[in-house]
C-alpha atoms as a PDB file:
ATOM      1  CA  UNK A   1       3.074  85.826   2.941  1.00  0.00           C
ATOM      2  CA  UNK A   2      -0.518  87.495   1.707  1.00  0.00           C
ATOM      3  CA  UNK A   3      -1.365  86.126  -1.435  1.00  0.00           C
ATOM      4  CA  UNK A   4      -2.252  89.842  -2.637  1.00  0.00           C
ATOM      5  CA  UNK A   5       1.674  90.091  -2.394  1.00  0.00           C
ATOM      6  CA  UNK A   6       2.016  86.482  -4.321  1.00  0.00           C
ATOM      7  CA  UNK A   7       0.125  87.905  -7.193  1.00  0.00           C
ATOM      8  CA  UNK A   8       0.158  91.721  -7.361  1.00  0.00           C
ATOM      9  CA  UNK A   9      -1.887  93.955  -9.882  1.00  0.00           C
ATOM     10  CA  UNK A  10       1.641  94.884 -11.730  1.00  0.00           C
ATOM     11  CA  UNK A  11       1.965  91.038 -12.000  1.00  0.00           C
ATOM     12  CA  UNK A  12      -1.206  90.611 -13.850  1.00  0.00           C
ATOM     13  CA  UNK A  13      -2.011  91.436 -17.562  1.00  0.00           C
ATOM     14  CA  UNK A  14      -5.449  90.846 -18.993  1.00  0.00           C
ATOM     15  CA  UNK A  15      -6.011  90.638 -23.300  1.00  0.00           C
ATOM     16  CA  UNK A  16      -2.229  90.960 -24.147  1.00  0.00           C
ATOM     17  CA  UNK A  17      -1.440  89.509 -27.732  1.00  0.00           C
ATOM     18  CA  UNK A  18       1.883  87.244 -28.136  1.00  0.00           C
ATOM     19  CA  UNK A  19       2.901  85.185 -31.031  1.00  0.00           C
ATOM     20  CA  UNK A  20       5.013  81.855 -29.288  1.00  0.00           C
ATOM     21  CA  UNK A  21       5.344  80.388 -26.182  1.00  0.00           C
ATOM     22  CA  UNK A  22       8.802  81.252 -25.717  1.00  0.00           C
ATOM     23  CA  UNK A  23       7.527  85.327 -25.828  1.00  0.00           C
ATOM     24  CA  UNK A  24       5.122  84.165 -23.761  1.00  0.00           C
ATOM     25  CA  UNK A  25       7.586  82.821 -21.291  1.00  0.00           C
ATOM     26  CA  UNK A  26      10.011  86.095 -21.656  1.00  0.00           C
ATOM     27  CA  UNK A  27       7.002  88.569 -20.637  1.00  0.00           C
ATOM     28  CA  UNK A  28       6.267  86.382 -17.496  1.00  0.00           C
ATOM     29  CA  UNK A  29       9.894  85.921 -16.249  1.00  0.00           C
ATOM     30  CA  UNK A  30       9.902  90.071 -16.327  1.00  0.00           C
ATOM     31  CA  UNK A  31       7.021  90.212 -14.552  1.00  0.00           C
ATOM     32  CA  UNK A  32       7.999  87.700 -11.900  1.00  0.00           C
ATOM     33  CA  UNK A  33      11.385  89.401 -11.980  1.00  0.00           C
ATOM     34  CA  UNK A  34       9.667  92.512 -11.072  1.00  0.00           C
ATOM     35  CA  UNK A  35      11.197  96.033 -11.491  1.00  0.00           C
ATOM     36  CA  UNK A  36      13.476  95.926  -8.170  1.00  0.00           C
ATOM     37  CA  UNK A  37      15.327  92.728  -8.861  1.00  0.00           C
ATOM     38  CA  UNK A  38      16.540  93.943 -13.098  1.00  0.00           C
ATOM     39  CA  UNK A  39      17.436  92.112 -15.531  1.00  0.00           C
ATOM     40  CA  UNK A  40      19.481  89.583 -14.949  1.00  0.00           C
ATOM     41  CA  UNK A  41      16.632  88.012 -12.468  1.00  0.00           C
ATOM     42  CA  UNK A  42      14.660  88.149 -15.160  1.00  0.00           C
ATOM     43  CA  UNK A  43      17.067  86.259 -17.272  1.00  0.00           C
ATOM     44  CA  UNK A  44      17.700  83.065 -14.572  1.00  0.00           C
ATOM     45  CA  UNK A  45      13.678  82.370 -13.994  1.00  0.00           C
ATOM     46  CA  UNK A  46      13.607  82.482 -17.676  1.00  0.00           C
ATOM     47  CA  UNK A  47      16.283  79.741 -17.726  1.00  0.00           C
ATOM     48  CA  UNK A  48      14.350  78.553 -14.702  1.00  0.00           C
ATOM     49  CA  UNK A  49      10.774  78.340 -16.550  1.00  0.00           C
ATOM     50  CA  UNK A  50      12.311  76.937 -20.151  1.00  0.00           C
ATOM     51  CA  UNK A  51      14.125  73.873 -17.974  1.00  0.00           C
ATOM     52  CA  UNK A  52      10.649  73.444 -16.533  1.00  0.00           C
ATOM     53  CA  UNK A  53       9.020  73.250 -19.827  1.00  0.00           C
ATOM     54  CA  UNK A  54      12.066  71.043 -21.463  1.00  0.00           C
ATOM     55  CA  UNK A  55      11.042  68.378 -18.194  1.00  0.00           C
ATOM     56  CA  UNK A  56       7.585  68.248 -19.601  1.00  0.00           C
ATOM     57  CA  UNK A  57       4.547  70.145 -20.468  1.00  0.00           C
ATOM     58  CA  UNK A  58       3.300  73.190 -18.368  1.00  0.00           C
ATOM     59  CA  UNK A  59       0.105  72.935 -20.087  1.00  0.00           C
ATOM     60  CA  UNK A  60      -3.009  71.364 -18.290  1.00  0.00           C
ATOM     61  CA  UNK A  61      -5.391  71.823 -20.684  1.00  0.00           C
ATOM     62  CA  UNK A  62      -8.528  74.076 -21.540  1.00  0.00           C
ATOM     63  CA  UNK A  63      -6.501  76.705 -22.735  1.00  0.00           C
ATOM     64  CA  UNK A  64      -4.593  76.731 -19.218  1.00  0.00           C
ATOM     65  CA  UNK A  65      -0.880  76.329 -18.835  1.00  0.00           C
ATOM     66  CA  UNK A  66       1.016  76.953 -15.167  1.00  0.00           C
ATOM     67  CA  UNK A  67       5.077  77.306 -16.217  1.00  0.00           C
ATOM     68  CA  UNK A  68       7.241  77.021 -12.302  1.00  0.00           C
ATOM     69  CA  UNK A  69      10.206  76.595 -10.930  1.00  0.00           C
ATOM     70  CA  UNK A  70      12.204  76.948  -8.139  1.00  0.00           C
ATOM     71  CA  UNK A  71      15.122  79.899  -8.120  1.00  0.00           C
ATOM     72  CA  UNK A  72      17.692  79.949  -5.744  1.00  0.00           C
ATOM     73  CA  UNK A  73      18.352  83.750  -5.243  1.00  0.00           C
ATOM     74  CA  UNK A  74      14.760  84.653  -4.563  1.00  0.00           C
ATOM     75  CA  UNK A  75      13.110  85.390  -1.063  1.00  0.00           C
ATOM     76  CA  UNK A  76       9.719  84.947  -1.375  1.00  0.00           C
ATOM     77  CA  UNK A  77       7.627  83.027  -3.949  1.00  0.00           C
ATOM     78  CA  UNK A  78       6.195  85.243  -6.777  1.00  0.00           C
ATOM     79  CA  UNK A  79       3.539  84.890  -9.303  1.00  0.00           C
ATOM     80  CA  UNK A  80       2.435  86.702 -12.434  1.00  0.00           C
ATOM     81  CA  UNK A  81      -0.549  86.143 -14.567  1.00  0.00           C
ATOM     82  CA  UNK A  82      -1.288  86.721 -18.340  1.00  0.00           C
ATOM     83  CA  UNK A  83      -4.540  86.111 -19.958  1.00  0.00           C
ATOM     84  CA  UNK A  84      -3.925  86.271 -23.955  1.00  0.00           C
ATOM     85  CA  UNK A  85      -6.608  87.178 -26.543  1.00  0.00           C
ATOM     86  CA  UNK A  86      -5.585  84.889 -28.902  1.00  0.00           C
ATOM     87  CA  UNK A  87      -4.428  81.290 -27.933  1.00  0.00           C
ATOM     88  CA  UNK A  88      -0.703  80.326 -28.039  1.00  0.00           C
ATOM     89  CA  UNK A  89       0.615  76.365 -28.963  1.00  0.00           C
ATOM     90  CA  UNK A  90       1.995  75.321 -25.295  1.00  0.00           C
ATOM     91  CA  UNK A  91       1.630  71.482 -26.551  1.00  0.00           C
ATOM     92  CA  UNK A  92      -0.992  71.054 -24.483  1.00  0.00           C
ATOM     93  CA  UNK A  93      -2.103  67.520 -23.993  1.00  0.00           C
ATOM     94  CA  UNK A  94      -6.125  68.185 -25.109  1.00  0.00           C
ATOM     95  CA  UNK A  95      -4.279  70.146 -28.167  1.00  0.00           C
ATOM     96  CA  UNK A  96      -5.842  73.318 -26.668  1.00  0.00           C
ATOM     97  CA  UNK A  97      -3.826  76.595 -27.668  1.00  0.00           C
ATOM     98  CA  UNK A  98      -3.368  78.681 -24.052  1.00  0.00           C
ATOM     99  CA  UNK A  99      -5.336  81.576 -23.020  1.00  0.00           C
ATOM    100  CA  UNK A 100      -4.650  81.757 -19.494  1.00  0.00           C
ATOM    101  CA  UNK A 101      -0.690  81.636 -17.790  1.00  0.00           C
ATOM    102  CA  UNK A 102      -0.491  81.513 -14.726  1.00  0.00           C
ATOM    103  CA  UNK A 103       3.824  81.813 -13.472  1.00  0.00           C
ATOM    104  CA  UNK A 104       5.114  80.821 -10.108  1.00  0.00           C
ATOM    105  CA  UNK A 105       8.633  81.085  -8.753  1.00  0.00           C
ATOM    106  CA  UNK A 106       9.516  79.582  -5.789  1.00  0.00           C
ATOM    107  CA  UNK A 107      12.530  79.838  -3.584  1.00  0.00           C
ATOM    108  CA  UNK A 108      15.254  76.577  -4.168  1.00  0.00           C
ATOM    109  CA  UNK A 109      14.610  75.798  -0.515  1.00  0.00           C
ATOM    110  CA  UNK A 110      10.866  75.460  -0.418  1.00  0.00           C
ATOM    111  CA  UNK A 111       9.372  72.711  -2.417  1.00  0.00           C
ATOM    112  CA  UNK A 112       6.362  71.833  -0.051  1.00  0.00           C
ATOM    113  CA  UNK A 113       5.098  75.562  -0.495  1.00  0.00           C
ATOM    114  CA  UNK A 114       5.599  74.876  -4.421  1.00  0.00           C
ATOM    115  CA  UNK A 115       3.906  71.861  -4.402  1.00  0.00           C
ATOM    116  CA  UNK A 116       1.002  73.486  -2.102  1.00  0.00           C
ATOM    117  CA  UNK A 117       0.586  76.802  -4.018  1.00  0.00           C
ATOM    118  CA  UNK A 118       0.877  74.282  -7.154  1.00  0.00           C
ATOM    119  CA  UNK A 119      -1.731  72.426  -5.912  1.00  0.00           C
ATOM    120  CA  UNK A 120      -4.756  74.163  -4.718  1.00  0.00           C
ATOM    121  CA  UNK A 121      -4.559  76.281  -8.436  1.00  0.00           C
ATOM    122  CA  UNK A 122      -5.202  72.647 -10.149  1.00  0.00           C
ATOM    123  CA  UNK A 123      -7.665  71.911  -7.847  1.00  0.00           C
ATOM    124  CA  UNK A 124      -9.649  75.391  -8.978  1.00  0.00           C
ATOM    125  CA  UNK A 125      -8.280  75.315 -12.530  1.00  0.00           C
ATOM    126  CA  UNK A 126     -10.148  71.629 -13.005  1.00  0.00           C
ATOM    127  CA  UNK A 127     -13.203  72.950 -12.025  1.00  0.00           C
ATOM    128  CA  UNK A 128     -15.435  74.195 -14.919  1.00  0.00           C
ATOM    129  CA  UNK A 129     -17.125  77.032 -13.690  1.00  0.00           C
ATOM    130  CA  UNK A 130     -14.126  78.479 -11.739  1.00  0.00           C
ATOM    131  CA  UNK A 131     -12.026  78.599 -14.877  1.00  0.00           C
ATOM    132  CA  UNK A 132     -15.193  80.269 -16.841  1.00  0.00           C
ATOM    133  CA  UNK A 133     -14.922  82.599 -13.692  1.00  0.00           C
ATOM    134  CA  UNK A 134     -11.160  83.412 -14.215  1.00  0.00           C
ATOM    135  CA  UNK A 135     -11.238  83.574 -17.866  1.00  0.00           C
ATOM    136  CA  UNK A 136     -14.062  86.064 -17.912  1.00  0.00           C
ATOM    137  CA  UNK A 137     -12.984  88.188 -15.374  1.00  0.00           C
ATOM    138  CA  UNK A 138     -12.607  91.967 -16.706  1.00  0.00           C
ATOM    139  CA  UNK A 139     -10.258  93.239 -14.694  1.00  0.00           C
ATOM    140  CA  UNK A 140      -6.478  92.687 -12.864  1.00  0.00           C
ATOM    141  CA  UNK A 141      -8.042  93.493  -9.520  1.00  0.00           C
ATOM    142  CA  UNK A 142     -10.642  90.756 -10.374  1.00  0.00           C
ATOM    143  CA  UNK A 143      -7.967  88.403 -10.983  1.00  0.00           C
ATOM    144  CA  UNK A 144      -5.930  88.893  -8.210  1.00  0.00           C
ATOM    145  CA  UNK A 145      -8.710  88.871  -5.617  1.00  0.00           C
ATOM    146  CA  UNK A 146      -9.854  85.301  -7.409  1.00  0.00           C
ATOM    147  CA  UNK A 147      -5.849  83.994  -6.716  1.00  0.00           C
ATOM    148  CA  UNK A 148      -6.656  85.820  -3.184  1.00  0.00           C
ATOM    149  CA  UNK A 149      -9.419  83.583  -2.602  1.00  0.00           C
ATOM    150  CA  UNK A 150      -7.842  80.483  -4.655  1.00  0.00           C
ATOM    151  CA  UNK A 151      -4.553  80.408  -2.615  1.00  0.00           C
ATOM    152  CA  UNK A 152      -5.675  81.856   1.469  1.00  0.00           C
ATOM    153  CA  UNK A 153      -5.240  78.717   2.987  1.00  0.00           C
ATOM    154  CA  UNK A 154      -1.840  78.320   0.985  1.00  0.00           C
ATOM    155  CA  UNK A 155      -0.191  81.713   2.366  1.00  0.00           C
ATOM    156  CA  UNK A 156      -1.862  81.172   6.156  1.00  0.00           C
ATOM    157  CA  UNK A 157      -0.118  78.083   6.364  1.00  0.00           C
ATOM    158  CA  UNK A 158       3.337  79.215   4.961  1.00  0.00           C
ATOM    159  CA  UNK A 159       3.293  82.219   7.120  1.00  0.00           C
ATOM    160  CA  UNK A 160       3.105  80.357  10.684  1.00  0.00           C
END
């Protein structure tokens, strides 16, 4: 798997405006749905991300929060990526409303590459000037080739 294909442009929204996390949560389970799979994809990683959030938190703080889960009718992990312009209440353990959400689906049968993929974007979303990096970039094709860069050494290990 190429991460470019993890996280693709139509997967990526910069300066959108919701009003809850739950909207929030229905905007990224269409775009990790994606066009070819309809509507009722959309609907089980929406059950999927909601039964995430009901086990605890997404949020990680500093305006970040990363909803997953695993789905048991997909191929091939997916992500999606929004960036809001105004924050959203996640419950976020520093109280921090959320800028930045950052979706992941997984396959049922997969939960190293979860854990991996889940991984390595903590390890860059804890670090200060990476997160200034992501939050300021002005473009999808900025984003995506950050999550390129983030997440390499994720996809060449789950594609040997």
């Amino acid at each position: 798997m190429n991460t470019a294909e993890l996280f693709p442009i139509h997967h990526i929204r910069i300066d959108e405006l919701y009003q809850s996390r739950k909207r929030v949560l229905e905007v990224l389970s269409g775009l990790l749905a994606d066009d070819e799979l309809g509507g009722q994809q959309a609907t089980r990683i929406f059950e999927a991300l909601v039964a995430r959030e009901r086990l605890g938190c997404t949020a990680i703080g500093h305006g970040i929060a990363v909803p997953h889960g695993r789905v048991d009718d997909i191929l091939t992990p997916r992500g999606a990526l929004i960036r809001l312009r105004e924050g959203v209440d996640f419950g976020a353990p520093d109280g921090a409303p959320v800028t930045l959400v950052i979706g992941l689906v997984i396959p049922e049968d997969c939960p190293e590459q979860h854990l991996e993929i889940l991984g390595r974007l903590a390890r860059h979303l804890n670090d200060p000037d990476e997160r200034d990096t992501i939050m300021g970039a002005q473009s999808a094709e900025r984003v995506q080739a950050l999550m390129v860069e983030w997440l390499k050494d994720s996809a060449e290990a789950t594609a040997g």
